[in-house]
C-alpha atoms as a PDB file:
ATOM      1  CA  UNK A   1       6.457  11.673 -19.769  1.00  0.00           C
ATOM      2  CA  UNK A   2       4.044   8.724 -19.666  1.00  0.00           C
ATOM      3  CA  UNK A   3       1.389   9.663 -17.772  1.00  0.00           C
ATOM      4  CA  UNK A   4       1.548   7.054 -14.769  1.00  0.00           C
ATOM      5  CA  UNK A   5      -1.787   5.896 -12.522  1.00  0.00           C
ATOM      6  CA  UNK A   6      -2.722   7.611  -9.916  1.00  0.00           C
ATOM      7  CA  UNK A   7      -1.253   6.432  -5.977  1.00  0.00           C
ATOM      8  CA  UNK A   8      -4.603   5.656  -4.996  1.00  0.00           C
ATOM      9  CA  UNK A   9      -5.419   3.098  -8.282  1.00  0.00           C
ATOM     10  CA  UNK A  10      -1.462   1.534  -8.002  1.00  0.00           C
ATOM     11  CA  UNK A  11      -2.226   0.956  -4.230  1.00  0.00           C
ATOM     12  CA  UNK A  12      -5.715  -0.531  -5.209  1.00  0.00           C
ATOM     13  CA  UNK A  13      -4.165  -2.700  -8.033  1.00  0.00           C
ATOM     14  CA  UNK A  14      -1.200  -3.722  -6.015  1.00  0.00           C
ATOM     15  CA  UNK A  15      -3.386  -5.160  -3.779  1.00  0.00           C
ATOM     16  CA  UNK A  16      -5.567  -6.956  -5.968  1.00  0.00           C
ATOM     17  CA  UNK A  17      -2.526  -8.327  -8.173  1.00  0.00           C
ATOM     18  CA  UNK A  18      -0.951  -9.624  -5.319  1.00  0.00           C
ATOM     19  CA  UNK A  19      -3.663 -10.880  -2.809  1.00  0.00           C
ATOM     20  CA  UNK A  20      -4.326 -14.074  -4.284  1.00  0.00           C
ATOM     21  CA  UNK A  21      -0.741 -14.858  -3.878  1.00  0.00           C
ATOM     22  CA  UNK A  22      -1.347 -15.850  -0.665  1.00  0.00           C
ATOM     23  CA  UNK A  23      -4.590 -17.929  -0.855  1.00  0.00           C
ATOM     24  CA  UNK A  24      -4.514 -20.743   2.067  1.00  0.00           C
ATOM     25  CA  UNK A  25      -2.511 -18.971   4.197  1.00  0.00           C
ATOM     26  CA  UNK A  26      -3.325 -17.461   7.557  1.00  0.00           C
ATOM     27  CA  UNK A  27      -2.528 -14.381   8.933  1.00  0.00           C
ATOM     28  CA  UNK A  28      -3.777 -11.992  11.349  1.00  0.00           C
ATOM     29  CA  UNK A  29      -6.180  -9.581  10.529  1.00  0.00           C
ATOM     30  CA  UNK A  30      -4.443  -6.191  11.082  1.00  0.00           C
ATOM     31  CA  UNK A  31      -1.232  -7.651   9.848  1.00  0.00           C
ATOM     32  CA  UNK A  32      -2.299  -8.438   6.540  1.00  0.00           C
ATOM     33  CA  UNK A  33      -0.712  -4.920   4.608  1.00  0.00           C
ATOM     34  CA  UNK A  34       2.243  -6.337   5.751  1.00  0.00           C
ATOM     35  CA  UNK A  35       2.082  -9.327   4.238  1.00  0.00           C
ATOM     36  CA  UNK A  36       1.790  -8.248   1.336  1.00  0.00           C
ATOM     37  CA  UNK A  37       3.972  -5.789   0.899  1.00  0.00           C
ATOM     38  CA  UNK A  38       6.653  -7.665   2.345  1.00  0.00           C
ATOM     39  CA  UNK A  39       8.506  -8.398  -1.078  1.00  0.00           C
ATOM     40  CA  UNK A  40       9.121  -4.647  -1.915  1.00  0.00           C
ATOM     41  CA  UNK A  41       9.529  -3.363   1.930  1.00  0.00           C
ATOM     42  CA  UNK A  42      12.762  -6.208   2.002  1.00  0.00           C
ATOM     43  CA  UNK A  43      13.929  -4.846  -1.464  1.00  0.00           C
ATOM     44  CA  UNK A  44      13.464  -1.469  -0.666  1.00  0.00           C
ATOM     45  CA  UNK A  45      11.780  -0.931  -4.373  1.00  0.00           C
ATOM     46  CA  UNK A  46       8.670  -1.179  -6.399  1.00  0.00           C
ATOM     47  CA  UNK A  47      10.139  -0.338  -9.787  1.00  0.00           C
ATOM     48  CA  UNK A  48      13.962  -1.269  -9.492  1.00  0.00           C
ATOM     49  CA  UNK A  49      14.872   2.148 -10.950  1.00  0.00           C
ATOM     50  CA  UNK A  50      15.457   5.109  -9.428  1.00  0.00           C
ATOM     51  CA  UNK A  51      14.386   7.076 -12.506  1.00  0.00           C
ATOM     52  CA  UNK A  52      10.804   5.047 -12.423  1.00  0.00           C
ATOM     53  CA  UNK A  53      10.599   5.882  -8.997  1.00  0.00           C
ATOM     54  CA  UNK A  54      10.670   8.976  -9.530  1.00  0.00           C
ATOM     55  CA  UNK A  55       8.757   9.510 -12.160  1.00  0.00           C
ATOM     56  CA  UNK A  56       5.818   7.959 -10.012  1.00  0.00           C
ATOM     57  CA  UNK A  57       6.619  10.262  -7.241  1.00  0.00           C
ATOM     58  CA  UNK A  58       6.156  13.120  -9.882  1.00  0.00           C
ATOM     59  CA  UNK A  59       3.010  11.912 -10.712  1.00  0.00           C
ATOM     60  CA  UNK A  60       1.750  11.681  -6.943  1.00  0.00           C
ATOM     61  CA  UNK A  61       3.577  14.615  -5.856  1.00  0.00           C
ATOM     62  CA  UNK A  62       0.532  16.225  -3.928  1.00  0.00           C
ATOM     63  CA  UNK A  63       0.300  12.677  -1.935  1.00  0.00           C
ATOM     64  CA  UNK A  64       4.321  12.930  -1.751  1.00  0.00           C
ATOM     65  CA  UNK A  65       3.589  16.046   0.544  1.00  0.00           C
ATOM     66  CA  UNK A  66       0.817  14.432   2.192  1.00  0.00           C
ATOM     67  CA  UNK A  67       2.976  11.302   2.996  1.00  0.00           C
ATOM     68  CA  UNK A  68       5.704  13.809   4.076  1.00  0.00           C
ATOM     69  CA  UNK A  69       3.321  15.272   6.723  1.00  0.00           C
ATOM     70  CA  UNK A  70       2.059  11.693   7.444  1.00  0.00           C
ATOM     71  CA  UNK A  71       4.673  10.080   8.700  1.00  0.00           C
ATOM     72  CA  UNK A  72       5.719  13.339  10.923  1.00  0.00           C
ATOM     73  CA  UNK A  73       2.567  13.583  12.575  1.00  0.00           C
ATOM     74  CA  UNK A  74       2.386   9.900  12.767  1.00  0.00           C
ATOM     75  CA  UNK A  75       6.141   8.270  13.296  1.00  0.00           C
ATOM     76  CA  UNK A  76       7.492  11.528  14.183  1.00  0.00           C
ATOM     77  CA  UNK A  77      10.401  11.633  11.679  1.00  0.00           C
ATOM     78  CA  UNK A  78      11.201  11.243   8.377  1.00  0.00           C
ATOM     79  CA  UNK A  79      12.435   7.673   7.718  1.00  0.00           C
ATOM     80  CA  UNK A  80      13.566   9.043   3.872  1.00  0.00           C
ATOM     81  CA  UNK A  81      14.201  11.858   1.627  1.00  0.00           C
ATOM     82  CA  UNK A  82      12.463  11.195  -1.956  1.00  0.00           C
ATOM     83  CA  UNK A  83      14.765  13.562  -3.509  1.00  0.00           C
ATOM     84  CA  UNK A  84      18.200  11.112  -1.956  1.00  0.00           C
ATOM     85  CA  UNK A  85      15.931   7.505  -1.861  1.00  0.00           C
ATOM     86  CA  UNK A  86      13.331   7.736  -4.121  1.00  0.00           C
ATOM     87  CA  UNK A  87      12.730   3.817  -4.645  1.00  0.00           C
ATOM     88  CA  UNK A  88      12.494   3.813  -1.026  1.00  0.00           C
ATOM     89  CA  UNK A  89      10.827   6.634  -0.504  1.00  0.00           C
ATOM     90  CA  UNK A  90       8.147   5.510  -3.112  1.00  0.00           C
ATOM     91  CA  UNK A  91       7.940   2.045  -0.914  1.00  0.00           C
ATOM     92  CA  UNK A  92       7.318   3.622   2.440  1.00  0.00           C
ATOM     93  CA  UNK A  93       3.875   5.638   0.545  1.00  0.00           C
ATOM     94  CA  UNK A  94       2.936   2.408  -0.766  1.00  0.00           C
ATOM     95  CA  UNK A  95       2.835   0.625   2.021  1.00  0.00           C
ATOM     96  CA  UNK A  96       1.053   3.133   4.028  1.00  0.00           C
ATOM     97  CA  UNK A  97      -1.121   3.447   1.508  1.00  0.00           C
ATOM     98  CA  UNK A  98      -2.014  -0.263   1.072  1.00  0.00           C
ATOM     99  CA  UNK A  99      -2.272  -0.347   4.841  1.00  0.00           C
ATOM    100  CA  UNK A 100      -5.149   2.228   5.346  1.00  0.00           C
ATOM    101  CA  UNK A 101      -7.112   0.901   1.775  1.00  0.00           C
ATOM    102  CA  UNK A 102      -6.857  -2.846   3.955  1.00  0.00           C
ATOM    103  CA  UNK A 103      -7.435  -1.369   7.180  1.00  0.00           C
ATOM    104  CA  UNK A 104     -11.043   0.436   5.379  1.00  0.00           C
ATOM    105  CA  UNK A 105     -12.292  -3.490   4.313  1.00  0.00           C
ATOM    106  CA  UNK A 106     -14.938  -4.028   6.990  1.00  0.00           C
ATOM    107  CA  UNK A 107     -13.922  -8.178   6.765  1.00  0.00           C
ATOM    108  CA  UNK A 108     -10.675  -6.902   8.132  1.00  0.00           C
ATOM    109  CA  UNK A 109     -12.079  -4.414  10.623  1.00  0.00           C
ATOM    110  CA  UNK A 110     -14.647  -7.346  11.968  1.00  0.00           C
ATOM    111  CA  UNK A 111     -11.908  -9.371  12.536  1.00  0.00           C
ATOM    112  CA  UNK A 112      -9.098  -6.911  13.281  1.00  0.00           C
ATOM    113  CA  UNK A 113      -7.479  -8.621  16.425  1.00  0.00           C
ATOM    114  CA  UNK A 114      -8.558 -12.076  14.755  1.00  0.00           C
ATOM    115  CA  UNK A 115      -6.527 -14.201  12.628  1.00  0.00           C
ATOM    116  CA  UNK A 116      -8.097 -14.594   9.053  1.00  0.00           C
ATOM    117  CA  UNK A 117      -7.838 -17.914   6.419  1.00  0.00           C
ATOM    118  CA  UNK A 118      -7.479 -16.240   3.044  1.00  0.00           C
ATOM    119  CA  UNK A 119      -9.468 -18.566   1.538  1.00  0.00           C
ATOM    120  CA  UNK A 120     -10.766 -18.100  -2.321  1.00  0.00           C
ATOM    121  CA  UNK A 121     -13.958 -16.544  -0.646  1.00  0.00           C
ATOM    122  CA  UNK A 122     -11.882 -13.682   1.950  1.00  0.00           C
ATOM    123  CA  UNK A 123      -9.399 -13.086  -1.114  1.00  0.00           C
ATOM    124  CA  UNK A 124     -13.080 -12.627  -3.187  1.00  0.00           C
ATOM    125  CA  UNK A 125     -14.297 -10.399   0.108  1.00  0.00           C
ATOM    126  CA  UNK A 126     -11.398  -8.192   0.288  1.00  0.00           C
ATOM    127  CA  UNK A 127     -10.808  -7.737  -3.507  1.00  0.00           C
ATOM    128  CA  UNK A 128     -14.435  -6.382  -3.853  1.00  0.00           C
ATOM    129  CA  UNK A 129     -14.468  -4.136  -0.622  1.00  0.00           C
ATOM    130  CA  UNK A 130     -11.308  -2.635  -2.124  1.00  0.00           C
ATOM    131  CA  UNK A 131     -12.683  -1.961  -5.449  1.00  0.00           C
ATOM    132  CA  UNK A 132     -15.512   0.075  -4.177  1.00  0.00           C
ATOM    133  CA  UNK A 133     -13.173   2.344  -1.926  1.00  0.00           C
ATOM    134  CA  UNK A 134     -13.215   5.401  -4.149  1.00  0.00           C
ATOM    135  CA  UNK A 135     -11.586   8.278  -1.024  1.00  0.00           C
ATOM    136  CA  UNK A 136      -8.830   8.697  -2.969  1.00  0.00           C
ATOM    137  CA  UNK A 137      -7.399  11.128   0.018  1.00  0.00           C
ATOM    138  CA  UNK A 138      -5.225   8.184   1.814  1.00  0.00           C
ATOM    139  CA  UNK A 139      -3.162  10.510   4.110  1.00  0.00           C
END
C-alpha cells in the first residue's frame, strides 16, 4: 500500500489548496471550515472511491478512533460507521479536523463572531498561521 499523508498534513493541505478559492468573498469568522469544506460535505466524498477512502482511514486509523470518541462525547452519536460509509465517514474527520486547525488561527479567533473579507492578505494570514500549527493531536 502507498503510504498516504498523515490526517493532520491532508487537513493542513486541504486547507491551503482550497482557501484561495474563495478570495473576495466574505464570510463569517467561525463559519469559515464550513465554507470550505462545503464541496465534499454535499458530495459526501473526498476521494470518490470507497477503496481510497479507506485506504486513508487505514492510514489514520489511531485518529479514526479518536474521531469515533469525538463525535460521541461531542454530538452524542455516531453520524457513520467507517467500516459501512467510509467516503463519508472519511468526510465527517475532515471536516472536523479542518474546523479545529481554522478555529486555532488567532485572525479567526480575533474575529470569531465577526465577519471576515478574505482578501489576498487574510488568505496570506490564515495560510501561514496554519502552516506553523504542528499539534498534530486534532481530537
Amino acid at each position: 500500500m502507498e503510504k498516504k499523508e498523515s490526517f493532520f498534513d491532508y487537513c493542513k493541505n486541504y486547507i491551503s489548496d482550497h482557501l484561495g478559492n474563495f478570495k473576495g468573498q466574505t464570510t463569517e469568522s467561525n463559519d469559515l471550515w464550513m465554507k470550505i469544506t462545503e464541496e465534499p460535505n454535499m458530495n459526501g466524498s473526498l476521494t470518490f472511491s470507497s477503496y481510497e477512502a479507506k485506504q486513508y482511514l487505514r492510514e489514520w486509523w489511531d485518529e479514526v478512533g479518536e474521531y469515533w470518541e469525538y463525535e460521541e462525547i461531542n454530538f452524542g452519536e455516531h453520524f457513520h460507521n467507517p467500516f459501512e460509509e467510509p467516503e463519508v465517514y472519511m468526510v465527517c474527520m475532515v471536516i472536523e479536523g479542518i474546523n479545529i486547525i481554522i478555529s486555532r488561527c488567532d485572525i479567526i479567533n480575533k474575529n470569531w463572531n465577526d465577519e471576515i473579507e478574505l482578501t489576498e492578505k487574510n488568505i496570506k494570514t490564515i495560510l501561514e498561521q496554519v502552516e506553523k500549527q504542528t499539534n498534530e493531536n486534532l481530537f
